[in-house]
N, C-alpha and C. Protein backbone atom coordinates (compact mmCIF):
# COMPACT_ATOMS: atom_id res chain seq x y z
N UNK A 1 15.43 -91.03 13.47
CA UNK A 1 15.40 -90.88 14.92
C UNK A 1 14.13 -90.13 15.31
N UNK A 2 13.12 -90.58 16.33
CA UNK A 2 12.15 -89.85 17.05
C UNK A 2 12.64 -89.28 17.89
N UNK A 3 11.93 -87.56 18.09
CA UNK A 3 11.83 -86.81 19.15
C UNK A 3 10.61 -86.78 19.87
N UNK A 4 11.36 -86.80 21.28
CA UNK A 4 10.23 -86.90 21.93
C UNK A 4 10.09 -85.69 22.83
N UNK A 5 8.73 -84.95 22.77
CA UNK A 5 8.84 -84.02 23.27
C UNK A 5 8.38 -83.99 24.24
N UNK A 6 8.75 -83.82 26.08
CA UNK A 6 7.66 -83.89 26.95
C UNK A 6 6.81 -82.51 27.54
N UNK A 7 5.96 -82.66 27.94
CA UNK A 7 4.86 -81.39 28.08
C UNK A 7 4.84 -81.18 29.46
N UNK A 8 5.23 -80.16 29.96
CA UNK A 8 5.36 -80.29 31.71
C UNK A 8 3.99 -79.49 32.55
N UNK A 9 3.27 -78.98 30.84
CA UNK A 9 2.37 -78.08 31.80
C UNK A 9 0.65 -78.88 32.51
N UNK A 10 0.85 -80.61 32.80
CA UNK A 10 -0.28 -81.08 32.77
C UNK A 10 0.28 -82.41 33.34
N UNK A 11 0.08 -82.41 34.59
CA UNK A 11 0.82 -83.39 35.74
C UNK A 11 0.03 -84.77 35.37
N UNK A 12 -0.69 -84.82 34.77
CA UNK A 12 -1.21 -86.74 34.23
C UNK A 12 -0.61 -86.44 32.85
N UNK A 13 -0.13 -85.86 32.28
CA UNK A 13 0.20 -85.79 30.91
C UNK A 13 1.18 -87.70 30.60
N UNK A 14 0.82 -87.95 29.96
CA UNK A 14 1.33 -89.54 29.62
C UNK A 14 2.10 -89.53 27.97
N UNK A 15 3.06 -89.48 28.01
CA UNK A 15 3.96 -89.23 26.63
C UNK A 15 2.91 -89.81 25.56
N UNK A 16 3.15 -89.90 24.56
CA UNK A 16 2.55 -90.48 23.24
C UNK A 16 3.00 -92.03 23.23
N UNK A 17 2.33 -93.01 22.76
CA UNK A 17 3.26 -94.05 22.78
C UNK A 17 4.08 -94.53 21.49
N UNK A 18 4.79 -93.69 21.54
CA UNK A 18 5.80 -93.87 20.08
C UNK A 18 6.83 -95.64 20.21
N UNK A 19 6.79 -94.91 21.43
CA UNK A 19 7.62 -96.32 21.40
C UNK A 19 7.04 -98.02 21.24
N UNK A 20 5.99 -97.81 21.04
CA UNK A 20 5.31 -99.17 20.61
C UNK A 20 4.11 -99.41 19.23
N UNK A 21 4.79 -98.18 18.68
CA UNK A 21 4.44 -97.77 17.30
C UNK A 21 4.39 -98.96 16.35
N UNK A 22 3.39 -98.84 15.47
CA UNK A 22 3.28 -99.91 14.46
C UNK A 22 4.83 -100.37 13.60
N UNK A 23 4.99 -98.87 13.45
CA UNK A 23 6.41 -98.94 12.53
C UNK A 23 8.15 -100.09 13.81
N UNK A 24 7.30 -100.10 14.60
CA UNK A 24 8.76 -100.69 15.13
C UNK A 24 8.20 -102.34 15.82
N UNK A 25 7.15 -102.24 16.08
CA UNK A 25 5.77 -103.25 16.31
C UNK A 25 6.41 -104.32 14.79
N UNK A 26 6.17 -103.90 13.35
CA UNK A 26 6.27 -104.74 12.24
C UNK A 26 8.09 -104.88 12.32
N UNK A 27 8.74 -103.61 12.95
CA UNK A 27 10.29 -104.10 12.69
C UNK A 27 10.65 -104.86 13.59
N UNK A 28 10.39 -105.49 15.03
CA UNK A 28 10.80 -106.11 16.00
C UNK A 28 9.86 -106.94 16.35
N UNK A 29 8.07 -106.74 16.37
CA UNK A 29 7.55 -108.15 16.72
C UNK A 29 7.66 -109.29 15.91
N UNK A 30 6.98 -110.22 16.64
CA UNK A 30 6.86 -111.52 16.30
C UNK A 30 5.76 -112.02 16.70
N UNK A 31 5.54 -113.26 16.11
CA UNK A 31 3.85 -114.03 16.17
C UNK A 31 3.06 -113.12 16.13
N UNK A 32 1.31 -113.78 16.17
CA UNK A 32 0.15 -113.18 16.37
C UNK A 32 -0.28 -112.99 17.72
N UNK A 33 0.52 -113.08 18.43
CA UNK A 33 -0.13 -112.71 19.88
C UNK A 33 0.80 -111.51 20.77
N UNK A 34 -0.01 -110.88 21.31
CA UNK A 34 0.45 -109.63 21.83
C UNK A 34 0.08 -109.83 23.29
N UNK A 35 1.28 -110.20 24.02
CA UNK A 35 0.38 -109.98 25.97
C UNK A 35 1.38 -108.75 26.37
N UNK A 36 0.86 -107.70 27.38
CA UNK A 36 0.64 -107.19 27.88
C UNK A 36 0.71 -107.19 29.69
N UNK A 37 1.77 -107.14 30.61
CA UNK A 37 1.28 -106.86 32.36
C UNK A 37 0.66 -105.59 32.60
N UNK A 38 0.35 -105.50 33.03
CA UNK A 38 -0.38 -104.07 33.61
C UNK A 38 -1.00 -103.18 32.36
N UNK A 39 -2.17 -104.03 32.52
CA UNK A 39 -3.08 -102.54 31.78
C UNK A 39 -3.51 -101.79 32.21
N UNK A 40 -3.50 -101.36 32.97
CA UNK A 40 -3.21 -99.17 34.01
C UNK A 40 -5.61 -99.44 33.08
N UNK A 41 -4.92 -98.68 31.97
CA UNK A 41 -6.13 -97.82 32.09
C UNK A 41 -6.78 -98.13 30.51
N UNK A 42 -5.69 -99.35 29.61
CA UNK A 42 -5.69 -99.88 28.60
C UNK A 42 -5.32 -98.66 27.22
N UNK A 43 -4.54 -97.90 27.48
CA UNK A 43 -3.58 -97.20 26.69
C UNK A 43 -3.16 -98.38 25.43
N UNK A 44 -2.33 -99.01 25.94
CA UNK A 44 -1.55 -100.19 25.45
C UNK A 44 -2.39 -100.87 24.48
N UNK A 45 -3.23 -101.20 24.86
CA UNK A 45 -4.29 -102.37 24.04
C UNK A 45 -5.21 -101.27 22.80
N UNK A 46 -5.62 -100.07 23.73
CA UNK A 46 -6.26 -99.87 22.88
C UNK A 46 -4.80 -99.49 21.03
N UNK A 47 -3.78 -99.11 21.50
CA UNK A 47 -3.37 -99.18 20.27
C UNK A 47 -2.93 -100.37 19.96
N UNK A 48 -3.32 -101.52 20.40
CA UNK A 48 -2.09 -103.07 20.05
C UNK A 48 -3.76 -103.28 18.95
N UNK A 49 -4.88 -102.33 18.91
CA UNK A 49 -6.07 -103.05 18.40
C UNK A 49 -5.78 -102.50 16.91
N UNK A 50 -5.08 -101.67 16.92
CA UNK A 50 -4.93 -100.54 15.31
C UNK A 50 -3.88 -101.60 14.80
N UNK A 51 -3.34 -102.80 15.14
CA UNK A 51 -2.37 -103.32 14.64
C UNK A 51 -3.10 -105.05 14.01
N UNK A 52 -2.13 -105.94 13.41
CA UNK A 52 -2.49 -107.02 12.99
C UNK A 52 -2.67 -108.25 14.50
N UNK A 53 -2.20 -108.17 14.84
CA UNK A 53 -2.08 -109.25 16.31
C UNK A 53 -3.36 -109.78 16.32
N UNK A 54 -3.58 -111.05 16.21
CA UNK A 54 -5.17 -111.86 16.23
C UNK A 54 -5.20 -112.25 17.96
N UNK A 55 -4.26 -112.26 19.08
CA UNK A 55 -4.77 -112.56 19.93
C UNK A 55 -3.85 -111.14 20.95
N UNK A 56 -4.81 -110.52 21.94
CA UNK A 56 -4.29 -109.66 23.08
C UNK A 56 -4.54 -110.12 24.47
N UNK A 57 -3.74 -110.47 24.75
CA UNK A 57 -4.15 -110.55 26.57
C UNK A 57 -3.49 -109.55 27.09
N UNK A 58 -4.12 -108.82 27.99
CA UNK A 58 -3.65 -107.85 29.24
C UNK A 58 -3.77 -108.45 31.10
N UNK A 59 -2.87 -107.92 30.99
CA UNK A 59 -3.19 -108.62 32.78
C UNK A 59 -2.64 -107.39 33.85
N UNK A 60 -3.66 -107.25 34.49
CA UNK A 60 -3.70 -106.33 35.75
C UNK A 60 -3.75 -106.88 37.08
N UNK A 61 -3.29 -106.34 38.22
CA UNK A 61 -3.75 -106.84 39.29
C UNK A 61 -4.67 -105.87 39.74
N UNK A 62 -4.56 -104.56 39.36
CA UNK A 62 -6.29 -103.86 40.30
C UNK A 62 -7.10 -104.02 40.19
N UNK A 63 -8.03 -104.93 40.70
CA UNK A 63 -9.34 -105.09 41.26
C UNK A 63 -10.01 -104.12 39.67
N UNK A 64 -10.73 -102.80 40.23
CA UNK A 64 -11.06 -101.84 39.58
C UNK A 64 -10.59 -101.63 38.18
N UNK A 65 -9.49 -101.67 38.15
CA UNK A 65 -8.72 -101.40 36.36
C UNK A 65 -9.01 -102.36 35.72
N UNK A 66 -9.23 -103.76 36.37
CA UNK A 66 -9.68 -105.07 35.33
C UNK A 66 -11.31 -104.88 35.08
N UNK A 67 -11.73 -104.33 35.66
CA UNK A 67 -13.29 -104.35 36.19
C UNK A 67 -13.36 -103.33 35.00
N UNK A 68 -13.36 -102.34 34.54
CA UNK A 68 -12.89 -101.05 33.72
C UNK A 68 -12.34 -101.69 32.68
N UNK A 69 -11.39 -102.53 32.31
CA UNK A 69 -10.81 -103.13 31.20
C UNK A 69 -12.01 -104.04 30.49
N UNK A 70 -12.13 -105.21 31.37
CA UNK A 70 -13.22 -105.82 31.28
C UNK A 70 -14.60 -105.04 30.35
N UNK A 71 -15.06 -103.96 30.65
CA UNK A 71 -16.23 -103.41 30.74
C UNK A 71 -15.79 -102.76 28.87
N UNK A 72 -14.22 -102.39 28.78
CA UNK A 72 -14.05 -101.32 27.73
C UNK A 72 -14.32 -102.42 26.70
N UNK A 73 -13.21 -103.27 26.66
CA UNK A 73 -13.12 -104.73 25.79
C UNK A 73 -13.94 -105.79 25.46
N UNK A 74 -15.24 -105.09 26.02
CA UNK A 74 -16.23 -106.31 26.09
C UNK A 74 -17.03 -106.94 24.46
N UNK A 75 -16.85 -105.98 23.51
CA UNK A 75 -16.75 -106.23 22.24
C UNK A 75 -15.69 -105.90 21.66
N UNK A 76 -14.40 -106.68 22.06
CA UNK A 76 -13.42 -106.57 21.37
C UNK A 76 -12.91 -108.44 21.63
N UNK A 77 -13.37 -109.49 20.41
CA UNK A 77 -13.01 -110.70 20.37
C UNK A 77 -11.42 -110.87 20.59
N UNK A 78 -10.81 -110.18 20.25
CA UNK A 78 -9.35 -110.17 20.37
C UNK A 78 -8.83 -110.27 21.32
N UNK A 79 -9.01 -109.74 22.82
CA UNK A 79 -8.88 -108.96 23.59
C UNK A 79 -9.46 -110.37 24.78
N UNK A 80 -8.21 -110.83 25.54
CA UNK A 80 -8.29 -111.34 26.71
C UNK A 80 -7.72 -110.83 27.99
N UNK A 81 -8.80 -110.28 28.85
CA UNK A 81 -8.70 -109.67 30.33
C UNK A 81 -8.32 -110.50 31.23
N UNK A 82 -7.38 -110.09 31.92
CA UNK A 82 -6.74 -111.34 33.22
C UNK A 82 -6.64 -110.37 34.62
N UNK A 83 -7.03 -111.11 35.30
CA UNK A 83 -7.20 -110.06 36.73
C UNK A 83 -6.27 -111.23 37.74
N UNK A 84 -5.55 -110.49 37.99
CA UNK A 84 -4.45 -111.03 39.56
C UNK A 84 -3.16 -110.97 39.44
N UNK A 85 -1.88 -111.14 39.84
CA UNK A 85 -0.55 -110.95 39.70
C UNK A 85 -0.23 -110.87 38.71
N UNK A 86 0.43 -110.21 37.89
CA UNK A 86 1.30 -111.38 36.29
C UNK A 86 1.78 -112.43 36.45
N UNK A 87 2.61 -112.15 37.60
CA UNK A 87 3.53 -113.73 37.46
C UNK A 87 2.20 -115.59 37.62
N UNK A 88 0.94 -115.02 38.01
CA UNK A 88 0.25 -116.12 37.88
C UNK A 88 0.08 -115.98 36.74
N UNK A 89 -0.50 -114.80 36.16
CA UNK A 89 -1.48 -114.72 35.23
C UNK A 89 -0.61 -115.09 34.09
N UNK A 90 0.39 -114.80 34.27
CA UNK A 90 1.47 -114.83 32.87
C UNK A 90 1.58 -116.30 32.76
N UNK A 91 1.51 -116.67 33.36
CA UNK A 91 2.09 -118.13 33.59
C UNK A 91 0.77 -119.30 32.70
N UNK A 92 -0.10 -118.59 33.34
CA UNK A 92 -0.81 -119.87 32.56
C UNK A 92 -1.35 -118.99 30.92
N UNK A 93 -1.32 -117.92 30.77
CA UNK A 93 -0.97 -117.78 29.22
C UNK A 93 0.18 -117.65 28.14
N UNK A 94 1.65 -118.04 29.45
CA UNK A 94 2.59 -118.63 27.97
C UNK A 94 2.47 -120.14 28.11
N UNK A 95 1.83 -120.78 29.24
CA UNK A 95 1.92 -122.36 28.92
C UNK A 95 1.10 -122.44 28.02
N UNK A 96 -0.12 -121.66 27.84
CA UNK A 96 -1.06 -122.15 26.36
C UNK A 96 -0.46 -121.43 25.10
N UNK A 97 0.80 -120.52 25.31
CA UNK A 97 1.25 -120.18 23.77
C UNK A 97 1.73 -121.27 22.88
N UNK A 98 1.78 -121.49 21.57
CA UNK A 98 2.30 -121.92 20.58
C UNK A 98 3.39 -121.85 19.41
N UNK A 99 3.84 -120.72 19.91
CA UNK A 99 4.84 -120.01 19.19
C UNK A 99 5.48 -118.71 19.94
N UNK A 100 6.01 -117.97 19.04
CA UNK A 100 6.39 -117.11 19.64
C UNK A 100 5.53 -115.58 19.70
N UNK A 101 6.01 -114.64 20.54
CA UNK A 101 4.83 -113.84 20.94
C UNK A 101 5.87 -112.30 21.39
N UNK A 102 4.97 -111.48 21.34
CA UNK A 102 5.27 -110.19 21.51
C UNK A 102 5.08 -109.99 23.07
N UNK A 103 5.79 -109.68 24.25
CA UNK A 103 5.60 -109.52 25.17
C UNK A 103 5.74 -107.54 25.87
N UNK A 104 4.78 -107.28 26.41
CA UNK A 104 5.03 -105.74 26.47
C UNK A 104 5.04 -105.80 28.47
N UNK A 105 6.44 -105.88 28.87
CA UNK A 105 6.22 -106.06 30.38
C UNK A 105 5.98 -104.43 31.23
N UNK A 106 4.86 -104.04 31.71
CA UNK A 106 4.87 -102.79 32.27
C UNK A 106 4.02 -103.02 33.67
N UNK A 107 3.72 -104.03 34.45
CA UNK A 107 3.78 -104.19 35.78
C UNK A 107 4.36 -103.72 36.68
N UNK A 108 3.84 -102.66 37.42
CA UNK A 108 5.02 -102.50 38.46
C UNK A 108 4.12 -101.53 39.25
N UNK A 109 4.50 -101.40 40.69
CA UNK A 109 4.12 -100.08 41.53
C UNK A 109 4.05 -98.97 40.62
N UNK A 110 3.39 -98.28 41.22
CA UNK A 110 3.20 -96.77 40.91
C UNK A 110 2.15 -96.11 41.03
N UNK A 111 3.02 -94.80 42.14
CA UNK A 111 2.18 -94.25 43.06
C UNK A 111 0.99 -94.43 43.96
N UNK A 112 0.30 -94.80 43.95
CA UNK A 112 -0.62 -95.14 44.86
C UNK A 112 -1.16 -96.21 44.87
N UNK A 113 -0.61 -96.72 43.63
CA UNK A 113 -0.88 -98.42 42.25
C UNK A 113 0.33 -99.51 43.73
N UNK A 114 -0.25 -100.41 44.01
CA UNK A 114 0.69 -101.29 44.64
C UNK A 114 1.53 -102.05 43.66
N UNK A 115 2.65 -102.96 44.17
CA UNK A 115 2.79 -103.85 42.95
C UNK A 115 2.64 -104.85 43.66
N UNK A 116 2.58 -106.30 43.06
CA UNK A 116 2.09 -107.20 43.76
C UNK A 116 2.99 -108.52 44.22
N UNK A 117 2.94 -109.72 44.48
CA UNK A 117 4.04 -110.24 45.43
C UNK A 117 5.04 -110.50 45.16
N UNK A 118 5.69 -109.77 43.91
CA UNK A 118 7.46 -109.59 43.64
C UNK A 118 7.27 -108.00 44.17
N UNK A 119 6.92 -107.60 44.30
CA UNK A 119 7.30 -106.15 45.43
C UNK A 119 7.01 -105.22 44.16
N UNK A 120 7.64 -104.58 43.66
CA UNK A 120 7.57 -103.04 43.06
C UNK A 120 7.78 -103.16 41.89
N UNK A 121 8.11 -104.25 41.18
CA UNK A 121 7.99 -104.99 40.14
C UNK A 121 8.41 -106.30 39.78
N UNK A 122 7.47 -107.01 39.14
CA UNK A 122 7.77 -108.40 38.92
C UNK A 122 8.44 -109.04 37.64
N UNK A 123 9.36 -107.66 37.14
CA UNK A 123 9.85 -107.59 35.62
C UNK A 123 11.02 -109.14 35.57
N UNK A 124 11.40 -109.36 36.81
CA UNK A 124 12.44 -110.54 36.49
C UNK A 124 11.58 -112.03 36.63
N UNK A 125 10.79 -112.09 37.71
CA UNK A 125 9.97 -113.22 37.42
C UNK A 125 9.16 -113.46 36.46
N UNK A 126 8.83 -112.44 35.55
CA UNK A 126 7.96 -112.47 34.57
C UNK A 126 9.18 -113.03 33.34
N UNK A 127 10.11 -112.28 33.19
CA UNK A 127 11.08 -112.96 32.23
C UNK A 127 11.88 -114.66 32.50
N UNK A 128 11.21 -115.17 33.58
CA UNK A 128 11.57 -116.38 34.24
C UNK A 128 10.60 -117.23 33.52
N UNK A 129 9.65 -116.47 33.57
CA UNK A 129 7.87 -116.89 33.22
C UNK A 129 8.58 -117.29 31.64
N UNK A 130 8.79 -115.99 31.14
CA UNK A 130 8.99 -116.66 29.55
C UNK A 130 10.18 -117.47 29.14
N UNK A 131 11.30 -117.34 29.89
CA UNK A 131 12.05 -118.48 29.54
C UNK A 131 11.82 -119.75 30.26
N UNK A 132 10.54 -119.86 30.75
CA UNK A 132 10.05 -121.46 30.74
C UNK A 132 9.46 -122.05 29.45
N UNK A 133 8.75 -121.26 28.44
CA UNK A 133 8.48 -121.16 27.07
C UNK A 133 9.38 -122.12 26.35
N UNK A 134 9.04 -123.53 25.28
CA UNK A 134 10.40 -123.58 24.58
C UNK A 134 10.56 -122.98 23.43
N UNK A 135 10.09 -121.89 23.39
CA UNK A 135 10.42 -121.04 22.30
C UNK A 135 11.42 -119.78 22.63
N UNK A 136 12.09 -119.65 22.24
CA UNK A 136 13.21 -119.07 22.60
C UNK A 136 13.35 -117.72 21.53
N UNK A 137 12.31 -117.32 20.62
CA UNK A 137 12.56 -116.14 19.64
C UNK A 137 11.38 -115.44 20.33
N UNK A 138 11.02 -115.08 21.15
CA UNK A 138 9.77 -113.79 21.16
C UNK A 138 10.45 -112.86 21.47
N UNK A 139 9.66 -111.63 20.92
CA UNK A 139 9.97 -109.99 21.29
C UNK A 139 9.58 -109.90 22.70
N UNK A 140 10.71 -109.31 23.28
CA UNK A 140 10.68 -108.90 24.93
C UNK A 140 10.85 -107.33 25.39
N UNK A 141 9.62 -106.79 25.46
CA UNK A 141 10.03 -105.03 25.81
C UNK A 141 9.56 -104.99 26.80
N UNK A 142 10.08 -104.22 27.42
CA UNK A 142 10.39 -103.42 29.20
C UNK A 142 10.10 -101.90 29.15
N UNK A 143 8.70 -101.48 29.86
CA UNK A 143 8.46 -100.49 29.35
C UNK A 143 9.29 -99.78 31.15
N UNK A 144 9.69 -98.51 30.88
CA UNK A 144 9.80 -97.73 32.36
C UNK A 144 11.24 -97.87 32.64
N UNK A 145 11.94 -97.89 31.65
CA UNK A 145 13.23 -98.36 32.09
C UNK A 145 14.13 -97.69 33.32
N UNK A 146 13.76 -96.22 33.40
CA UNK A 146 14.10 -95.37 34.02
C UNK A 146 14.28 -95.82 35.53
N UNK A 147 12.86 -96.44 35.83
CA UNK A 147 12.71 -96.93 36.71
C UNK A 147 13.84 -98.16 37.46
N UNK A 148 14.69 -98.43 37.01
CA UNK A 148 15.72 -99.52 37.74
C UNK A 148 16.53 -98.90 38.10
N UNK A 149 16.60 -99.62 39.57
CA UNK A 149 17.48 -99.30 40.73
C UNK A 149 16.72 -98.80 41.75
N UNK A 150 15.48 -98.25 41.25
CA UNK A 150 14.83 -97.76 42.03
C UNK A 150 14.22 -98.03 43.01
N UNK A 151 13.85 -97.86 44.31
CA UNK A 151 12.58 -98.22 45.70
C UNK A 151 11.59 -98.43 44.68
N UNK A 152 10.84 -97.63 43.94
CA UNK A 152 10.10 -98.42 43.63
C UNK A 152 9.76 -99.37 42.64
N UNK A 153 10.66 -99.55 42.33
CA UNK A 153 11.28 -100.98 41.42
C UNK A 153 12.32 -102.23 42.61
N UNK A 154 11.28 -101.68 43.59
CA UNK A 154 12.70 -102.50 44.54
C UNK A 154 13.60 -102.73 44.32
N UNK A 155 14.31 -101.99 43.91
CA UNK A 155 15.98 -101.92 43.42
C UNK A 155 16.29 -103.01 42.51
N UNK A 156 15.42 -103.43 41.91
CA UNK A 156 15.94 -104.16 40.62
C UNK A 156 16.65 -103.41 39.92
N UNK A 157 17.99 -104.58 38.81
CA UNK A 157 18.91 -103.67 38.28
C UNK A 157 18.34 -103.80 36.90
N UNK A 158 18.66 -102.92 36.12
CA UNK A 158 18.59 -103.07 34.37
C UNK A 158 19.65 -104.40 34.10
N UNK A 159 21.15 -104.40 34.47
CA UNK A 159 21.33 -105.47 34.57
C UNK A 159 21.35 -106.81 34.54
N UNK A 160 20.40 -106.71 35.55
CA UNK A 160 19.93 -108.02 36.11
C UNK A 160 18.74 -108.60 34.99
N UNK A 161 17.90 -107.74 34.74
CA UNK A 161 17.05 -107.73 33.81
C UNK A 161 17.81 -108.24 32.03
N UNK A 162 18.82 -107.78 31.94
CA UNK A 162 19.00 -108.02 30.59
C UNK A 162 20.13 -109.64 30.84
N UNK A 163 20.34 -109.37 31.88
CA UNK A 163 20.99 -110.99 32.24
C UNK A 163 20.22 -111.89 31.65
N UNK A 164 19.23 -112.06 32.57
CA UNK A 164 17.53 -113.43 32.25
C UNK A 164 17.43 -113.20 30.73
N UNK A 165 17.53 -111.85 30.28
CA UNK A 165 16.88 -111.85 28.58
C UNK A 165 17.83 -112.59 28.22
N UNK A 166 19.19 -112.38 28.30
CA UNK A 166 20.25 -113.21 27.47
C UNK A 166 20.34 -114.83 28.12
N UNK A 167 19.90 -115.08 29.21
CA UNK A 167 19.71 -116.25 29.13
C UNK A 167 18.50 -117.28 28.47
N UNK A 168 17.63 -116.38 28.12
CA UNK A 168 16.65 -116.83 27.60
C UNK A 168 17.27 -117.42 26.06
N UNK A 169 17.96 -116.31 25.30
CA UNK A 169 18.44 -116.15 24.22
C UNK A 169 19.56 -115.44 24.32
N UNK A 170 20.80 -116.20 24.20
CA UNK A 170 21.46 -115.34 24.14
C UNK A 170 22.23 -114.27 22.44
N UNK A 171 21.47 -114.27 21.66
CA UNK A 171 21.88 -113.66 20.27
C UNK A 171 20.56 -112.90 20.34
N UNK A 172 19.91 -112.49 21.36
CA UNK A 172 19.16 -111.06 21.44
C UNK A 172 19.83 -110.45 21.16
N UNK A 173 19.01 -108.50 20.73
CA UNK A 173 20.20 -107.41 20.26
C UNK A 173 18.70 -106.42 21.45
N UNK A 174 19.65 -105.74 22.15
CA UNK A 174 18.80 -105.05 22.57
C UNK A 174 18.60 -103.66 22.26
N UNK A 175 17.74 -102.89 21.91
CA UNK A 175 17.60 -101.75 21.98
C UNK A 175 16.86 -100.84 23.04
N UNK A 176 17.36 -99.55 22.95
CA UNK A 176 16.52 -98.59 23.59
C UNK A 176 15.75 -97.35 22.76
N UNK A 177 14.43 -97.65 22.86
CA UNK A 177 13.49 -96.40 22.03
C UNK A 177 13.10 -95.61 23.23
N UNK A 178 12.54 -94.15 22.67
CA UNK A 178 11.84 -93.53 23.25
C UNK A 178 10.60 -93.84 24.01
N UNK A 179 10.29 -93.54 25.22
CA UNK A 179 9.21 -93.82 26.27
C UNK A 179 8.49 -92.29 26.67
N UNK A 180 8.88 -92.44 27.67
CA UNK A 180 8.41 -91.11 28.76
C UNK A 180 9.65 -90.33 28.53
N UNK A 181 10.56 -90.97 28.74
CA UNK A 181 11.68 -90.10 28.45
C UNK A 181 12.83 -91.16 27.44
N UNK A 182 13.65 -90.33 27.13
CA UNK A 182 14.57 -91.10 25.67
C UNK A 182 14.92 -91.94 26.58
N UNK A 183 15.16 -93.18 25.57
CA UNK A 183 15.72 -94.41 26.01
C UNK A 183 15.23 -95.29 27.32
N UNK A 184 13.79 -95.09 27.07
CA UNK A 184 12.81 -95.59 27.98
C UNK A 184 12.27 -96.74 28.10
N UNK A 185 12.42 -97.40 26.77
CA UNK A 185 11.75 -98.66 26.73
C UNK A 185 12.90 -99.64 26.04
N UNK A 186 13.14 -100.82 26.52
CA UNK A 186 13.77 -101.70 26.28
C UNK A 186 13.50 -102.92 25.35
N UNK A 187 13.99 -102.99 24.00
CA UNK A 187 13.07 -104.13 23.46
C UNK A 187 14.46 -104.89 23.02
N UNK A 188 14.60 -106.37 23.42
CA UNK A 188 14.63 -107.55 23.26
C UNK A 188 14.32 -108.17 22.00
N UNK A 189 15.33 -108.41 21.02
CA UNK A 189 14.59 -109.47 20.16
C UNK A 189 15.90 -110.03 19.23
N UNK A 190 15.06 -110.72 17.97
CA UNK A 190 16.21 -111.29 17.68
C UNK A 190 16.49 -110.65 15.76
N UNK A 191 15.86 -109.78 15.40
CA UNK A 191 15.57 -108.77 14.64
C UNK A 191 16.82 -107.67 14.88
């Protein structure tokens, strides 16, 4: 079991990302491709690069954060930058997947961050996105879990969310790892 310890004395303080640790990365992903919604500030990528995954896409909608992503990744062959909604962007990189794939969904409002035209997060259309896929085994994690029910999750439910996963597949096993806070991140799979 990981402890997670949070640090209150440093208001950007951003937990560690344990929860998408290599060690649970080799116990729950799948395929060589790793996508990514919202790369904030590329936290995410830069550790998905310490791992085996031959292909990364990230997709942002800020203007600026892709512009900044863009600029960090620019010698990193691995590493595909997508600028505009997820639910577009997602869309036309699981129609070119081939298999199955590691999905890390963390799109959403926050704080001064808009979210974009599913409102405060687009976590259920994006899982719509992948069960158009006919692959039916990829790893599905939900980072922010905390966040449901919430205004700014436009009251999406956790629920509702693990509904679509089980319709995607229904002999998923879901777990909850440590995030920001315990039992923060949601991963989907069939592991």
């Amino acid at each position: 079991m990981v402890t997670l310890t949070i640090y209150e004395g440093d208001k950007d303080y951003v937990a560690p990302s344990i929860h998408i640790s290599k060690e649970n990365l080799e116990k729950y992903g799948v395929g060589d491709t790793f996508i990514e919604t919202g790369t904030y500030i590329g936290e995410t990528v830069d550790h998905i690069l310490t791992t085996d995954f031959k292909n990364i896409h990230t997709i942002e909608l800020n203007d600026q954060l892709y512009k900044d992503a863009v600029e960090k990744y620019k010698d990193e062959p691995r590493v595909t930058c997508w600028q505009g909604d997820s639910v577009d962007c997602l869309k036309t990189v699981v129609d070119n997947l081939d298999g199955p794939a590691t999905f890390w969904l963390d799109a959403h409002a926050s704080g001064p961050l808009q979210g974009g035209k599913s409102g405060g997060t687009p976590v259920l259309d994006e899982l719509d996105i992948i069960a158009s896929h006919p692959c039916k085994e990829h790893t599905i994690i939900i980072d922010d879990c905390r966040l449901f029910g919430s205004n700014e999750w436009s009251y999406v439910s956790r629920d509702s969310a693990i509904k679509k996963i089980l319709e995607i597949n229904s002999k998923y096993n879901i777990y909850y790892l440590d995030g920001h806070i315990p039992g923060d991140v949601l991963w989907a799979t069939l592991k």
